[in-house]
Protein backbone atom coordinates (compact mmCIF):
# COMPACT_ATOMS: atom_id res chain seq x y z
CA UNK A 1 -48.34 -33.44 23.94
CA UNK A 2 -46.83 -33.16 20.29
CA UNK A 3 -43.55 -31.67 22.00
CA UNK A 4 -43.44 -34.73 24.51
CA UNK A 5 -43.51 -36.77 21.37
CA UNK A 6 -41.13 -34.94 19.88
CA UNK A 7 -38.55 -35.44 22.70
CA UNK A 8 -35.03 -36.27 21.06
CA UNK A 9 -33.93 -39.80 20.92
CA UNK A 10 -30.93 -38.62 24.04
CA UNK A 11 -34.18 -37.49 26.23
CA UNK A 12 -36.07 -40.99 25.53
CA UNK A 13 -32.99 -42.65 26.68
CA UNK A 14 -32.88 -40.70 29.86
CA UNK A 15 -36.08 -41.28 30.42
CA UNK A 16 -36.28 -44.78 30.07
CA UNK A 17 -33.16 -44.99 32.25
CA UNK A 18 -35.39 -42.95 35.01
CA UNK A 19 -38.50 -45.38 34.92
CA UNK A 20 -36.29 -48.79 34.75
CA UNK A 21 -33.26 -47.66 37.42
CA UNK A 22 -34.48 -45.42 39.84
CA UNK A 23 -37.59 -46.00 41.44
CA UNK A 24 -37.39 -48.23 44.32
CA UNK A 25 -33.72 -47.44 44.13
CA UNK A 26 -33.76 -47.58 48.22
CA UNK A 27 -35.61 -50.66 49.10
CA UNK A 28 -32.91 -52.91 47.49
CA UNK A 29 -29.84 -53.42 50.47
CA UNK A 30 -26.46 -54.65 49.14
CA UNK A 31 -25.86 -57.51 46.89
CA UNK A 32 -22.74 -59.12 45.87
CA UNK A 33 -19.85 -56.73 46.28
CA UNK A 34 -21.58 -53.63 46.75
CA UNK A 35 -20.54 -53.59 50.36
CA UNK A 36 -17.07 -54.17 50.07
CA UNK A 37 -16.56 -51.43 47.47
CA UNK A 38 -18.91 -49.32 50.24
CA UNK A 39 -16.75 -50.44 53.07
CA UNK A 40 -13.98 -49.23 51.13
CA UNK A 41 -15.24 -45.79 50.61
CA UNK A 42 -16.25 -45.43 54.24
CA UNK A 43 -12.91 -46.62 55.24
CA UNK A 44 -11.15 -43.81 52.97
CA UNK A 45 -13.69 -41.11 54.23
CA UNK A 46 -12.34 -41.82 57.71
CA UNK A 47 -8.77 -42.32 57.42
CA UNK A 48 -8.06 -41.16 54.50
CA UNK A 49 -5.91 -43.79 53.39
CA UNK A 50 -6.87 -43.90 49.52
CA UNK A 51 -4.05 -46.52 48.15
CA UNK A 52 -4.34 -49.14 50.52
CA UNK A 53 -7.80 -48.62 52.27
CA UNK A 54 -8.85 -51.32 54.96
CA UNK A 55 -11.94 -53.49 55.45
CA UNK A 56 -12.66 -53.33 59.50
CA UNK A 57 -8.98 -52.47 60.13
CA UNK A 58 -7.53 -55.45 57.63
CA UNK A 59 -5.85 -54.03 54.42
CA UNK A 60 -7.06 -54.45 51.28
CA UNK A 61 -4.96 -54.31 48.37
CA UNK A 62 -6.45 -57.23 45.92
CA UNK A 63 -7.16 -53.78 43.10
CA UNK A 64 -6.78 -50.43 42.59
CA UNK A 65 -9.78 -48.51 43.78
CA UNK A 66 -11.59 -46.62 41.30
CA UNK A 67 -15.20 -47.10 42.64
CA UNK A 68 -14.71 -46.43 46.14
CA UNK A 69 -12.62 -43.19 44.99
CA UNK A 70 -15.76 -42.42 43.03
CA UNK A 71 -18.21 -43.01 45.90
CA UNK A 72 -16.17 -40.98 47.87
CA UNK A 73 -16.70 -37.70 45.56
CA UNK A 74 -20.35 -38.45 45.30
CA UNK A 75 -20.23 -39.07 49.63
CA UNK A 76 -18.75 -35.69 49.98
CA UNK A 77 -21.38 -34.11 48.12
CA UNK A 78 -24.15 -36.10 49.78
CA UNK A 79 -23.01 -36.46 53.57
CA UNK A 80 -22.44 -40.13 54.09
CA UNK A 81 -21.42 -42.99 52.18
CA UNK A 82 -24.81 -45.25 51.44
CA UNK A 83 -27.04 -47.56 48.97
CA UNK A 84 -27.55 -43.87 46.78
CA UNK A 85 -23.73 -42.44 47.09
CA UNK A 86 -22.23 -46.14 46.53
CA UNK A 87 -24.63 -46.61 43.56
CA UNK A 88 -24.83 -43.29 41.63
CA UNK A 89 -21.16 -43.63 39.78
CA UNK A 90 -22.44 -47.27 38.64
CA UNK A 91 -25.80 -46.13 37.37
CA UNK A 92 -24.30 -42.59 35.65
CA UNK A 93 -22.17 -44.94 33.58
CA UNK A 94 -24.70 -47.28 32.48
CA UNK A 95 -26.79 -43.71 31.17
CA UNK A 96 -23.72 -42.52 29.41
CA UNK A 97 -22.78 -45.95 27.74
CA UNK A 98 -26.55 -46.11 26.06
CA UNK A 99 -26.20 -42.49 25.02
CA UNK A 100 -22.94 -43.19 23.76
CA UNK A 101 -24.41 -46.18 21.91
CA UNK A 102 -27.25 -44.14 20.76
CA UNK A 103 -25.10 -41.61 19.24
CA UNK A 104 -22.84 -44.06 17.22
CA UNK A 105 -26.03 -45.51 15.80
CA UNK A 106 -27.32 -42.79 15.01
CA UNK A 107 -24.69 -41.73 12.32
CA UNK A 108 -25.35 -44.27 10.03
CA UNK A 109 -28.72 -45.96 11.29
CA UNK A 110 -32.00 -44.30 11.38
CA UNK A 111 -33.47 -42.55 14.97
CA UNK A 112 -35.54 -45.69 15.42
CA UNK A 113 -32.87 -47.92 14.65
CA UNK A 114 -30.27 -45.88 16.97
CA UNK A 115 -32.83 -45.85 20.05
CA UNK A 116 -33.58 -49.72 19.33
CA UNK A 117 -29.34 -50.10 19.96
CA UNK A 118 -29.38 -47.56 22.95
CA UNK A 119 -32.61 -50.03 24.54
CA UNK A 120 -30.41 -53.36 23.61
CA UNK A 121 -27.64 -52.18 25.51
CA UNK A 122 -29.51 -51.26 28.56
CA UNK A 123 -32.12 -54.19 28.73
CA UNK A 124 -29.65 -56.95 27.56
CA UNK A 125 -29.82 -59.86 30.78
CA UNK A 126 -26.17 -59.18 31.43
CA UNK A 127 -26.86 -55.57 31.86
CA UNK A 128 -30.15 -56.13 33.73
CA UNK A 129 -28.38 -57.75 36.93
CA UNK A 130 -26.25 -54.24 36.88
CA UNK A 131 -28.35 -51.59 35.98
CA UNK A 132 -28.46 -50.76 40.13
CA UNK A 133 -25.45 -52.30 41.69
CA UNK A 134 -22.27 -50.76 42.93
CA UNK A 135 -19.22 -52.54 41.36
CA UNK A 136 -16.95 -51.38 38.82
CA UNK A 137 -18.29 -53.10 35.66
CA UNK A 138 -20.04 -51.05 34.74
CA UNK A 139 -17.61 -48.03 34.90
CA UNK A 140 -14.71 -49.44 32.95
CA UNK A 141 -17.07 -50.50 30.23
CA UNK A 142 -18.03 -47.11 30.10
CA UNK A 143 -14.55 -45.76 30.15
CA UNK A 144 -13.44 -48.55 27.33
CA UNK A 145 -16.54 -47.87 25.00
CA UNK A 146 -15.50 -43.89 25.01
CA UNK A 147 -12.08 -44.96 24.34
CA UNK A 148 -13.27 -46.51 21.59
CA UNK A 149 -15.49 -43.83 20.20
CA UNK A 150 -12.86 -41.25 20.71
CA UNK A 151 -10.53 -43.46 18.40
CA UNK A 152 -13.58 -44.26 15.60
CA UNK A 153 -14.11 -40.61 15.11
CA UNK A 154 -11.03 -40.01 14.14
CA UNK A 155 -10.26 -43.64 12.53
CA UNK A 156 -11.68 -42.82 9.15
CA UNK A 157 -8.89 -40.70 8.58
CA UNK A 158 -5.83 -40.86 10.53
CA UNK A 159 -6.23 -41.13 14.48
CA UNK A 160 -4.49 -38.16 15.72
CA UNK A 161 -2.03 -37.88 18.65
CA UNK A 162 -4.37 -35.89 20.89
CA UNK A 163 -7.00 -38.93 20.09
CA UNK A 164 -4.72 -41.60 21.24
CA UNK A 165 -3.49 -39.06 24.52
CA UNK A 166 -7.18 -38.98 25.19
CA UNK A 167 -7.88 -42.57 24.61
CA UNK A 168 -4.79 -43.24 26.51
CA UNK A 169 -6.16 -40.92 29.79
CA UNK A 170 -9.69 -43.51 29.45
CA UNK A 171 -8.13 -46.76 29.69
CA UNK A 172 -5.84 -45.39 32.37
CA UNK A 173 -8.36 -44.39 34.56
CA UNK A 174 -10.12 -47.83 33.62
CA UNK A 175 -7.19 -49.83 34.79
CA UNK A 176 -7.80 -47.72 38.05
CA UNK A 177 -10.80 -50.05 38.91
CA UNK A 178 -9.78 -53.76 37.86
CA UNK A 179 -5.87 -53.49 37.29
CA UNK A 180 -4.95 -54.26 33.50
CA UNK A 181 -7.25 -56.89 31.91
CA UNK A 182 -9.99 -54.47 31.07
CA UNK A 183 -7.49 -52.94 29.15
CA UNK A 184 -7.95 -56.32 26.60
CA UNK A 185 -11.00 -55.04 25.08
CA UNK A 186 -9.32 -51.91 23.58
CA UNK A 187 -5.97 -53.58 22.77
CA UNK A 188 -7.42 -56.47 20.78
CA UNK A 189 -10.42 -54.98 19.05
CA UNK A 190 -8.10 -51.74 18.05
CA UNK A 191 -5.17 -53.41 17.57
CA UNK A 192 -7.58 -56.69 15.68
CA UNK A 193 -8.93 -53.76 13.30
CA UNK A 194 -5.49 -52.19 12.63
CA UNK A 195 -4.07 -55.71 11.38
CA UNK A 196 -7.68 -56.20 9.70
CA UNK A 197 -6.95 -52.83 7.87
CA UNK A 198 -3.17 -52.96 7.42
CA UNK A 199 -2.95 -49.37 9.15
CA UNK A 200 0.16 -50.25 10.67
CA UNK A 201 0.73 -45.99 10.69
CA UNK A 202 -1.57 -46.67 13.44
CA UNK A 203 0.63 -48.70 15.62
CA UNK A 204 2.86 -46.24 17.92
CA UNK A 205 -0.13 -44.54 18.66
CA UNK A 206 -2.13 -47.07 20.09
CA UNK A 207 1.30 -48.27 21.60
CA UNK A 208 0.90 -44.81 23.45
CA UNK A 209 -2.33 -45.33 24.54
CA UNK A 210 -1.85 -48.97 26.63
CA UNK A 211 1.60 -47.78 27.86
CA UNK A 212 -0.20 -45.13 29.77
CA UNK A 213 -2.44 -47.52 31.78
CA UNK A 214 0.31 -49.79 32.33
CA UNK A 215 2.55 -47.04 33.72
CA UNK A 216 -0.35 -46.15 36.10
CA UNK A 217 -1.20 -49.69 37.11
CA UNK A 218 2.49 -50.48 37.82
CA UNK A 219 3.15 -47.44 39.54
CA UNK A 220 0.05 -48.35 41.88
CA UNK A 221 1.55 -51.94 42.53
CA UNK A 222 4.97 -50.65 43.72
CA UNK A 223 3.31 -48.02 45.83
CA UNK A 224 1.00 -50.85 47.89
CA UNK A 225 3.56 -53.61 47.59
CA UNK A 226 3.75 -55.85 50.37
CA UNK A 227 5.44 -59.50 50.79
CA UNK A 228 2.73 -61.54 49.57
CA UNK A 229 0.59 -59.27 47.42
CA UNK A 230 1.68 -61.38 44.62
CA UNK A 231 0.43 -64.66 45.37
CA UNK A 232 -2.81 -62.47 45.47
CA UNK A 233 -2.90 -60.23 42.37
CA UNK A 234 -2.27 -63.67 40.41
CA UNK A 235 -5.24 -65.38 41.58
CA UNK A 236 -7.43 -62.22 41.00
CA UNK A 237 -6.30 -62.51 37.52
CA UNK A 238 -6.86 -66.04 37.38
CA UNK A 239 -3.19 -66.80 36.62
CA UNK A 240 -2.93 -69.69 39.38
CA UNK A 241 -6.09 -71.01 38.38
CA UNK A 242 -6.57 -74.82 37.62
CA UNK A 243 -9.33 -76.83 36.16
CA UNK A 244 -9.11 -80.39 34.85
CA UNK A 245 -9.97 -80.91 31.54
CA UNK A 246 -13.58 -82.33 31.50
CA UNK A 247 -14.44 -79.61 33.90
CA UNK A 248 -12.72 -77.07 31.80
CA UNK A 249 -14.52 -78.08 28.48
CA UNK A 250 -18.11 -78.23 30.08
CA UNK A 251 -17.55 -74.76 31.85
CA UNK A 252 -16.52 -73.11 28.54
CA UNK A 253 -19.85 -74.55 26.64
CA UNK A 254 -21.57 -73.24 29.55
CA UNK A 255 -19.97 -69.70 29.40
CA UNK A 256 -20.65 -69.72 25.58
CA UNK A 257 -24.12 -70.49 26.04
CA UNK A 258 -24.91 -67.98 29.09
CA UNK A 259 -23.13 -65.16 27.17
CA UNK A 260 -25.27 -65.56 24.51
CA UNK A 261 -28.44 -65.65 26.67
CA UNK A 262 -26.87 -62.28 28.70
CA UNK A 263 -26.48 -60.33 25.36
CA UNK A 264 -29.76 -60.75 24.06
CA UNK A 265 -31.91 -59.77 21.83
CA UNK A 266 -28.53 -58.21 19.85
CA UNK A 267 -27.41 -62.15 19.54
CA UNK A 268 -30.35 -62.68 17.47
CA UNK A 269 -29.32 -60.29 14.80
CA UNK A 270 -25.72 -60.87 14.63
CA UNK A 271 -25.32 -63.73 12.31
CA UNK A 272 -27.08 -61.22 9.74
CA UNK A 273 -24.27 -58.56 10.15
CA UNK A 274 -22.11 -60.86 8.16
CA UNK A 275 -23.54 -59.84 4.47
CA UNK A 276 -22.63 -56.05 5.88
CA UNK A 277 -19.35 -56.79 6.70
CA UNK A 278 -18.26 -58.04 3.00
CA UNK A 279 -20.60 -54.98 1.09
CA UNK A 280 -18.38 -52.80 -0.07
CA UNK A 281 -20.93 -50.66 -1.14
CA UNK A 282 -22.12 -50.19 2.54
CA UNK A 283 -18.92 -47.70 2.86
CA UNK A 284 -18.24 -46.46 6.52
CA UNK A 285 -21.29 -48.80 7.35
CA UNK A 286 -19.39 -51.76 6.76
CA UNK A 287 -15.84 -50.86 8.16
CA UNK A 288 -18.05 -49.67 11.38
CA UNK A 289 -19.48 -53.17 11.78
CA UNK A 290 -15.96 -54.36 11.64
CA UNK A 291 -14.31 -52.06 13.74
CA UNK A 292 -17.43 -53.30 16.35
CA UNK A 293 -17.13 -56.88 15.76
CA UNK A 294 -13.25 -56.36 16.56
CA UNK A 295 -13.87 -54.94 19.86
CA UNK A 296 -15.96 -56.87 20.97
CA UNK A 297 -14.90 -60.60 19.52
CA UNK A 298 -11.62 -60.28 20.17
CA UNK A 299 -11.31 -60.38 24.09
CA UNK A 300 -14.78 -62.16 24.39
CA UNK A 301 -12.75 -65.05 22.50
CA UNK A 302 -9.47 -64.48 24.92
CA UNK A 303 -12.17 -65.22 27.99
CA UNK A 304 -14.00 -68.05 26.43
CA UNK A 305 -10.55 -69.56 26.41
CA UNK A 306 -9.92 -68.50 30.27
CA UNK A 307 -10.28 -70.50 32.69
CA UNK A 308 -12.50 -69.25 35.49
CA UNK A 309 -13.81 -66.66 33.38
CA UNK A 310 -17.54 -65.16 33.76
CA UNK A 311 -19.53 -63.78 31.60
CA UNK A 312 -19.57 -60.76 33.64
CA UNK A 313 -16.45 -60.04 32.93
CA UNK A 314 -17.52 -59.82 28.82
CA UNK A 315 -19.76 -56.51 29.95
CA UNK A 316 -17.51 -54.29 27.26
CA UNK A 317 -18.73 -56.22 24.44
CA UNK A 318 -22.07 -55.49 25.52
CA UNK A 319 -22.21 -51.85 24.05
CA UNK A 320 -20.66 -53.14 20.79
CA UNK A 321 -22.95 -55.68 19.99
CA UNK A 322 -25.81 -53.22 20.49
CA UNK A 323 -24.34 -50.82 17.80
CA UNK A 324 -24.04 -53.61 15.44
CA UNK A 325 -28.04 -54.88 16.22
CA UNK A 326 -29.04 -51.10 15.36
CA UNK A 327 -27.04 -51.35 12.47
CA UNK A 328 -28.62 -54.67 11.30
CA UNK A 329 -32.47 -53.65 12.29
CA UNK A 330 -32.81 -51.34 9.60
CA UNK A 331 -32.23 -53.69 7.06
CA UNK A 332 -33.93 -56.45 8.70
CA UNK A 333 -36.84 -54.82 9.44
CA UNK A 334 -37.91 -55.03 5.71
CA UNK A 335 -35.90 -57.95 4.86
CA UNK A 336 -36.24 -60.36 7.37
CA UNK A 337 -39.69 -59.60 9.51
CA UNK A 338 -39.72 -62.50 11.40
CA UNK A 339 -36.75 -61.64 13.37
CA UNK A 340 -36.53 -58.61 12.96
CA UNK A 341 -39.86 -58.44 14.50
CA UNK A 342 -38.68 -61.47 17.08
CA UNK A 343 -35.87 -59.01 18.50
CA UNK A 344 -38.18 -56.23 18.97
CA UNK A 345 -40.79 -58.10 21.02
CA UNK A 346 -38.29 -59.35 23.35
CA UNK A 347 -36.62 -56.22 23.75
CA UNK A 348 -40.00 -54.98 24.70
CA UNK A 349 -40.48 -57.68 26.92
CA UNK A 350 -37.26 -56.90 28.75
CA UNK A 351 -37.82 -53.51 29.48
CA UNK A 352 -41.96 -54.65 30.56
CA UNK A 353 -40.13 -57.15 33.00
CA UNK A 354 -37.49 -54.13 34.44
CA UNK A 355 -40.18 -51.59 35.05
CA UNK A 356 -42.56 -54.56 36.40
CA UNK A 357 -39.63 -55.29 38.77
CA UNK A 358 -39.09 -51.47 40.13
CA UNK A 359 -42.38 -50.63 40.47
CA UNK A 360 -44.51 -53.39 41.60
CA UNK A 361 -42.37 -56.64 42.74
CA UNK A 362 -39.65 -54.58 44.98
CA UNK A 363 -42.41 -52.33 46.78
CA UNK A 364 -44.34 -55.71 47.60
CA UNK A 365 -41.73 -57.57 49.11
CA UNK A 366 -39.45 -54.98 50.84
CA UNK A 367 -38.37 -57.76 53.07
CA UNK A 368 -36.94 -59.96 50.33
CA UNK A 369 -35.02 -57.21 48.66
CA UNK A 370 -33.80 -55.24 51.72
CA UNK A 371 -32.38 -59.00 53.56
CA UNK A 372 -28.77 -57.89 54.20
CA UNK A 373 -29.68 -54.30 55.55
CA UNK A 374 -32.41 -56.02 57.64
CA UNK A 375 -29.80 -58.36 58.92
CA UNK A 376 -27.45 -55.68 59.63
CA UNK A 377 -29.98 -54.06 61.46
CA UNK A 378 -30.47 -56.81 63.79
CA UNK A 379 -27.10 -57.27 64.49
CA UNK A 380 -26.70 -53.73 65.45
CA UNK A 381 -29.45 -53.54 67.98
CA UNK A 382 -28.40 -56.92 69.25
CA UNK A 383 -24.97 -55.13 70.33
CA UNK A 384 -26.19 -52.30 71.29
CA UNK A 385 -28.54 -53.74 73.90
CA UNK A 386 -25.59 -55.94 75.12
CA UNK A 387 -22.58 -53.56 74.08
CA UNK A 388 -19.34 -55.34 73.94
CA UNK A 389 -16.29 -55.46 71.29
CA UNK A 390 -17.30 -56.67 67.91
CA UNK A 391 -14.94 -59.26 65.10
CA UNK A 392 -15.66 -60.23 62.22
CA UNK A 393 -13.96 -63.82 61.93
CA UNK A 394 -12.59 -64.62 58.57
CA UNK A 395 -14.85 -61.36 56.67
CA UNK A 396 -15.58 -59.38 55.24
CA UNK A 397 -19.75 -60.57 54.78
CA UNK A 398 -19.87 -56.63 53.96
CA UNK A 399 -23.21 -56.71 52.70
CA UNK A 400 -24.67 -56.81 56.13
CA UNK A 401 -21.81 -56.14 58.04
CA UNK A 402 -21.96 -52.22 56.34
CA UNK A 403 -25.48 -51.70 58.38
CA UNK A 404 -23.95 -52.67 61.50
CA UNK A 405 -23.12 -48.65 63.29
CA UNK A 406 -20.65 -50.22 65.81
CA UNK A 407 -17.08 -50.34 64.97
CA UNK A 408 -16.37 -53.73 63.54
CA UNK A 409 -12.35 -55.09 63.19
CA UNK A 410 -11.31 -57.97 61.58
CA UNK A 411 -9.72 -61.12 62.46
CA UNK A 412 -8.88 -64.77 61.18
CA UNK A 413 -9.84 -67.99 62.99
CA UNK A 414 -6.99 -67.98 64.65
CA UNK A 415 -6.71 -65.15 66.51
CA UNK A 416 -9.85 -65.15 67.42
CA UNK A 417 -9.68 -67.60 69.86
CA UNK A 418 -7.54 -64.78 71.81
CA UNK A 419 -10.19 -62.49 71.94
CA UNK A 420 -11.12 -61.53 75.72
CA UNK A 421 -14.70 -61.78 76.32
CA UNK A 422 -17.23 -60.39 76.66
CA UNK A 423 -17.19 -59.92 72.89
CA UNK A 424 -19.22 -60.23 69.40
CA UNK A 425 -18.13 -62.54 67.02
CA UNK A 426 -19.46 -62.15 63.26
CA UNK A 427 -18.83 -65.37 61.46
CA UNK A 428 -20.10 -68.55 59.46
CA UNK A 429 -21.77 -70.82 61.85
CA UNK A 430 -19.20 -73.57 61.10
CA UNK A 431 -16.14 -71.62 62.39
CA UNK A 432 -17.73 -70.84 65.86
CA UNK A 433 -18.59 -74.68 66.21
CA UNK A 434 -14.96 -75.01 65.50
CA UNK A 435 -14.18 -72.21 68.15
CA UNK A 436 -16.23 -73.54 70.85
CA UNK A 437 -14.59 -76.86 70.52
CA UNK A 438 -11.01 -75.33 70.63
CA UNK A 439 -12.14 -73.40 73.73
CA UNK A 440 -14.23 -74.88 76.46
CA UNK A 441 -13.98 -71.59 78.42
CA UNK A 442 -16.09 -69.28 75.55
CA UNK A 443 -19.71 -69.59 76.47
CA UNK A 444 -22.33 -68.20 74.02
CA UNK A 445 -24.83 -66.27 75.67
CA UNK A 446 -27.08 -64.70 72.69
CA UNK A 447 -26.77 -66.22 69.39
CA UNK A 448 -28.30 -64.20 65.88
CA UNK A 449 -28.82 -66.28 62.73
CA UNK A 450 -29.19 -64.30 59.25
CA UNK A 451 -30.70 -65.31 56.21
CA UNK A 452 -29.49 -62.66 53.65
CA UNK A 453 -27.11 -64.53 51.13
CA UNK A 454 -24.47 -65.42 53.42
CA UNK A 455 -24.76 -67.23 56.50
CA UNK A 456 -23.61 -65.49 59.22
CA UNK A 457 -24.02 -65.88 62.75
CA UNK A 458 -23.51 -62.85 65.90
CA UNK A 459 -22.66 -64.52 69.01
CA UNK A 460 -21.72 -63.20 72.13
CA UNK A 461 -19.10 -64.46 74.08
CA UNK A 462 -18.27 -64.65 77.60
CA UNK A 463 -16.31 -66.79 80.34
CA UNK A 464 -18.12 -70.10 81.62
CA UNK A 465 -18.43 -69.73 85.49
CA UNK A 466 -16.00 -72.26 86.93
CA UNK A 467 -17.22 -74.95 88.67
C-alpha cells in the first residue's frame, strides 16, 4: 500500500489517463470526423494511395494526412482499421502532452503543484470533448508543445542548432496533419518571446525551424495539385470566408467567452500570474511564465480576430495555460485560499464527471453512444438482404457510412440520377425528394431512416413497371 502511494507523479498521470479514457472505449461509435479520418486510413490500407487517398472512390485532398498515416501504422499492427486503431494515436498524444506538462511543472513548481497542471490540461472542457476522438487536434498540439519544450530547455542559454533541427522536424510533421496554421502557435509565442527578450541571436534559428514545415507543406501541395484544389485549401483556411459585421462582433464575444469556459479551471488562476511575470526575483520562474503566456496568447489573439474561428482550433494553448496554473497554485494556495481552493474543487469535479461518464453513463445507454455504428449496421443488413450497388449522394456521412461492409462509391446529385437501378442510394432525405421529382421512372421500394447526428436516408431504387 505505502509503495502504491508512493507511485511517481508520471505513474499518477498514467493512471488517471487509464480510469478517465479507456474504459468503455468501445461502446462510443464515431463522432464528428472520426470517420472520415477512418475512411481515409481504410482507403490507404487498400490502395495504397497515401498522398491523395479517396473517400468511397472520390479524392480527397482538402489536408495532408497525418492521422490516417498514423492509424494506418497502428492498423497494421492490429489487423483492421477500427474505433481502437483510429483512436489510439489521438489518445497517446493527449498522455504524452500531460506528462510533458507535468514535467515542465515540475522544475520549478512543487510535485503537487506539477500533477495539479498535468490534471488541468487533461480535464480542461476543451480537452474533455477530445480525450477519445480520432482527429488530429490533439496530435499537433502534442507535436507543437514538444517543440516548444525542446526550445525552453535550451532557451536559458542559447538554443542550439540541433534544438532548432529538432524543433524544426516537430512542426514539420505537425503541418503533416492540418497544413501550416498550426504552425502559428510556435512562430508567434517563440518568435513573441524573442522580441519580448531582444534575443534577436535567436532569429535564423527559429527561421530554420518554420522553413522546414513550409518546405514540407509546399512540397505536399505541388505533389496533389489539381485544377481547383485552390478554391479549396482557401476555404479550409478560412481565407474566403465572409461575415458581416454585427455577426462578426457577436461571434468573437462568443468565442472569447467559450474559450474561457473550455480552458478551465487554469482561467481562474491566470489573472494572478501577472505579479510573477514582473518579479524579478522569481528568476527562471518568471521568464517561464512569459515564455508560456507567449505561446499561448499570441495565436489565441490571431484566432479571436479570425473569422470563422473555433475554439477548437485554440487546443495548443491548452497545455500552456496549464503550466502557468501549476505555476500560480503554489503561491495561491497560501495566499489566496479562496481560489486557490475554488480551482481545485472544480478540477476535482471535472475529473468526478469524466470517470462518472466512462463508467456508469456510457455502459447504461449503449444505444445513445453507439447511434452511428448502430445505423451503419442497419444499413448493411438492409443491403445485404436486398444486395444491389450502393452511392453515397453528396457524402461522405462517414460516421455511419464506415460500418456499412459493402463497397460504397461516391457521387453528386447529379450524376446520380444516371445510376441504373436496382441500386442503394445513401443521402439526406431532401436530395432524394429532389431525385424522385427529377425522375418519375425511380421507384423506392425499401426506405431506412437514421437518427445518429446526420440525417441520412438508404433507399432502394428500381424501375416503375410501365403502365
Amino acid at each position: 500500500m505505502i509503495k502504491f502511494l508512493r507511485m511517481t507523479p508520471a505513474v499518477w498521470v498514467i493512471l488517471v489517463w487509464t480510469l478517465t479514457v479507456l474504459p468503455s472505449l468501445p461502446v462510443r461509435s464515431f463522432i464528428w470526423e472520426e470517420g472520415t479520418n477512418a475512411e481515409l486510413a481504410r482507403d490507404m490500407l487498400v490502395h495504397g494511395n497515401m498522398l491523395e487517398p479517396s473517400i468511397y472512390g472520390v479524392r480527397w485532398a482538402e489536408k495532408p494526412s497525418l492521422l490516417p498515416w498514423l492509424i494506418v501504422g497502428v492498423a497494421r499492427l492490429t489487423g483492421e482499421v477500427n474505433e481502437w486503431s483510429a483512436r489510439l494515436p489521438a489518445m497517446l498524444a493527449v498522455l504524452v502532452t500531460a506528462l510533458l506538462v507535468l514535467s515542465l511543472a515540475r522544475r520549478l513548481a512543487s510535485t503537487p503543484a506539477a500533477f495539479f497542471a498535468a490534471a488541468c490540461f487533461l480535464f480542461c472542457p476543451l480537452l474533455l470533448r477530445k480525450l477519445t476522438i480520432a482527429e488530429p487536434d490533439t496530435i499537433i498540439t502534442v507535436l507543437s508543445f514538444a517543440a516548444l519544450v525542446i526550445w525552453w530547455r535550451g532557451a536559458q542559454t542559447r538554443v542550439s542548432w540541433r534544438r532548432w533541427l529538432a524543433c524544426g522536424m516537430l512542426l514539420t510533421t505537425a503541418a503533416m496533419a492540418k497544413g501550416p496554421q498550426p504552425i502559428a502557435y510556435f512562430a508567434l509565442g517563440v518568435g513573441g518571446f524573442i522580441v519580448l527578450h531582444r534575443r534577436w541571436g535567436d532569429l535564423p534559428g527559429l527561421m530554420l525551424s518554420l522553413v522546414m514545415p513550409a518546405i514540407a507543406v509546399v512540397a505536399w501541395a505541388i505533389a496533389v495539385y489539381r485544377p481547383g484544389d485552390l478554391t479549396v485549401w482557401l476555404g479550409y483556411m478560412r481565407l474566403g470566408h465572409r461575415i458581416e459585421p454585427v455577426a462578426y462582433l457577436v461571434e468573437r464575444v462568443r468565442f472569447s467567452g467559450v474559450l474561457m469556459l473550455d480552458l478551465l479551471p487554469a482561467t481562474l488562476l491566470l489573472p494572478f500570474m501577472v505579479h510573477q511575470w514582473q518579479e524579478r526575483r522569481l528568476g527562471e520562474k518568471s521568464t517561464l511564465i512569459k515564455a508560456m503566456f507567449c505561446y499561448a496568447g499570441m495565436a489565441t489573439l490571431v484566432l479571436f480576430l479570425w473569422p470563422g474561428a473555433n475554439t477548437r482550433y485554440a487546443m495548443q494553448a491548452a497545455p500552456a495555460c496549464a503550466v502557468m496554473a501549476g505555476l500560480a497554485i503554489d503561491d495561491l494556495w497560501q495566499r489566496c485560499r479562496v481560489v486557490s481552493r475554488f480551482a481545485a474543487i472544480l478540477l476535482a469535479a471535472l475529473f468526478a464527471y469524466q470517470l462518472v461518464l466512462v463508467t456508469v453513463v456510457m455502459p447504461m445507454f449503449p444505444h445513445s453512444f453507439g447511434a452511428t455504428r448502430i445505423a451503419g449496421q442497419t444499413i448493411d443488413q438492409a443491403i445485404g438482404r436486398a444486395p444491389a450497388p450502393a452511392f453515397n449522394i453528396d457524402g461522405p456521412d462517414t460516421n455511419q457510412l464506415f460500418y456499412v461492409s459493402h463497397p460504397i462509391h461516391g457521387l453528386d446529385l447529379r450524376d446520380a440520377m444516371k445510376v441504373a437501378p436496382p441500386a442503394w442510394l445513401l443521402l439526406a432525405p431532401h436530395k432524394l425528394s429532389w431525385i424522385e421529382a427529377q425522375n418519375p421512372d425511380f421507384a423506392v421500394s425499401q426506405l431506412i431512416s437514421t437518427t445518429s447526428g446526420v440525417e441520412l436516408v438508404a433507399a432502394r431504387i428500381g424501375s416503375r413497371p410501365a403502365p
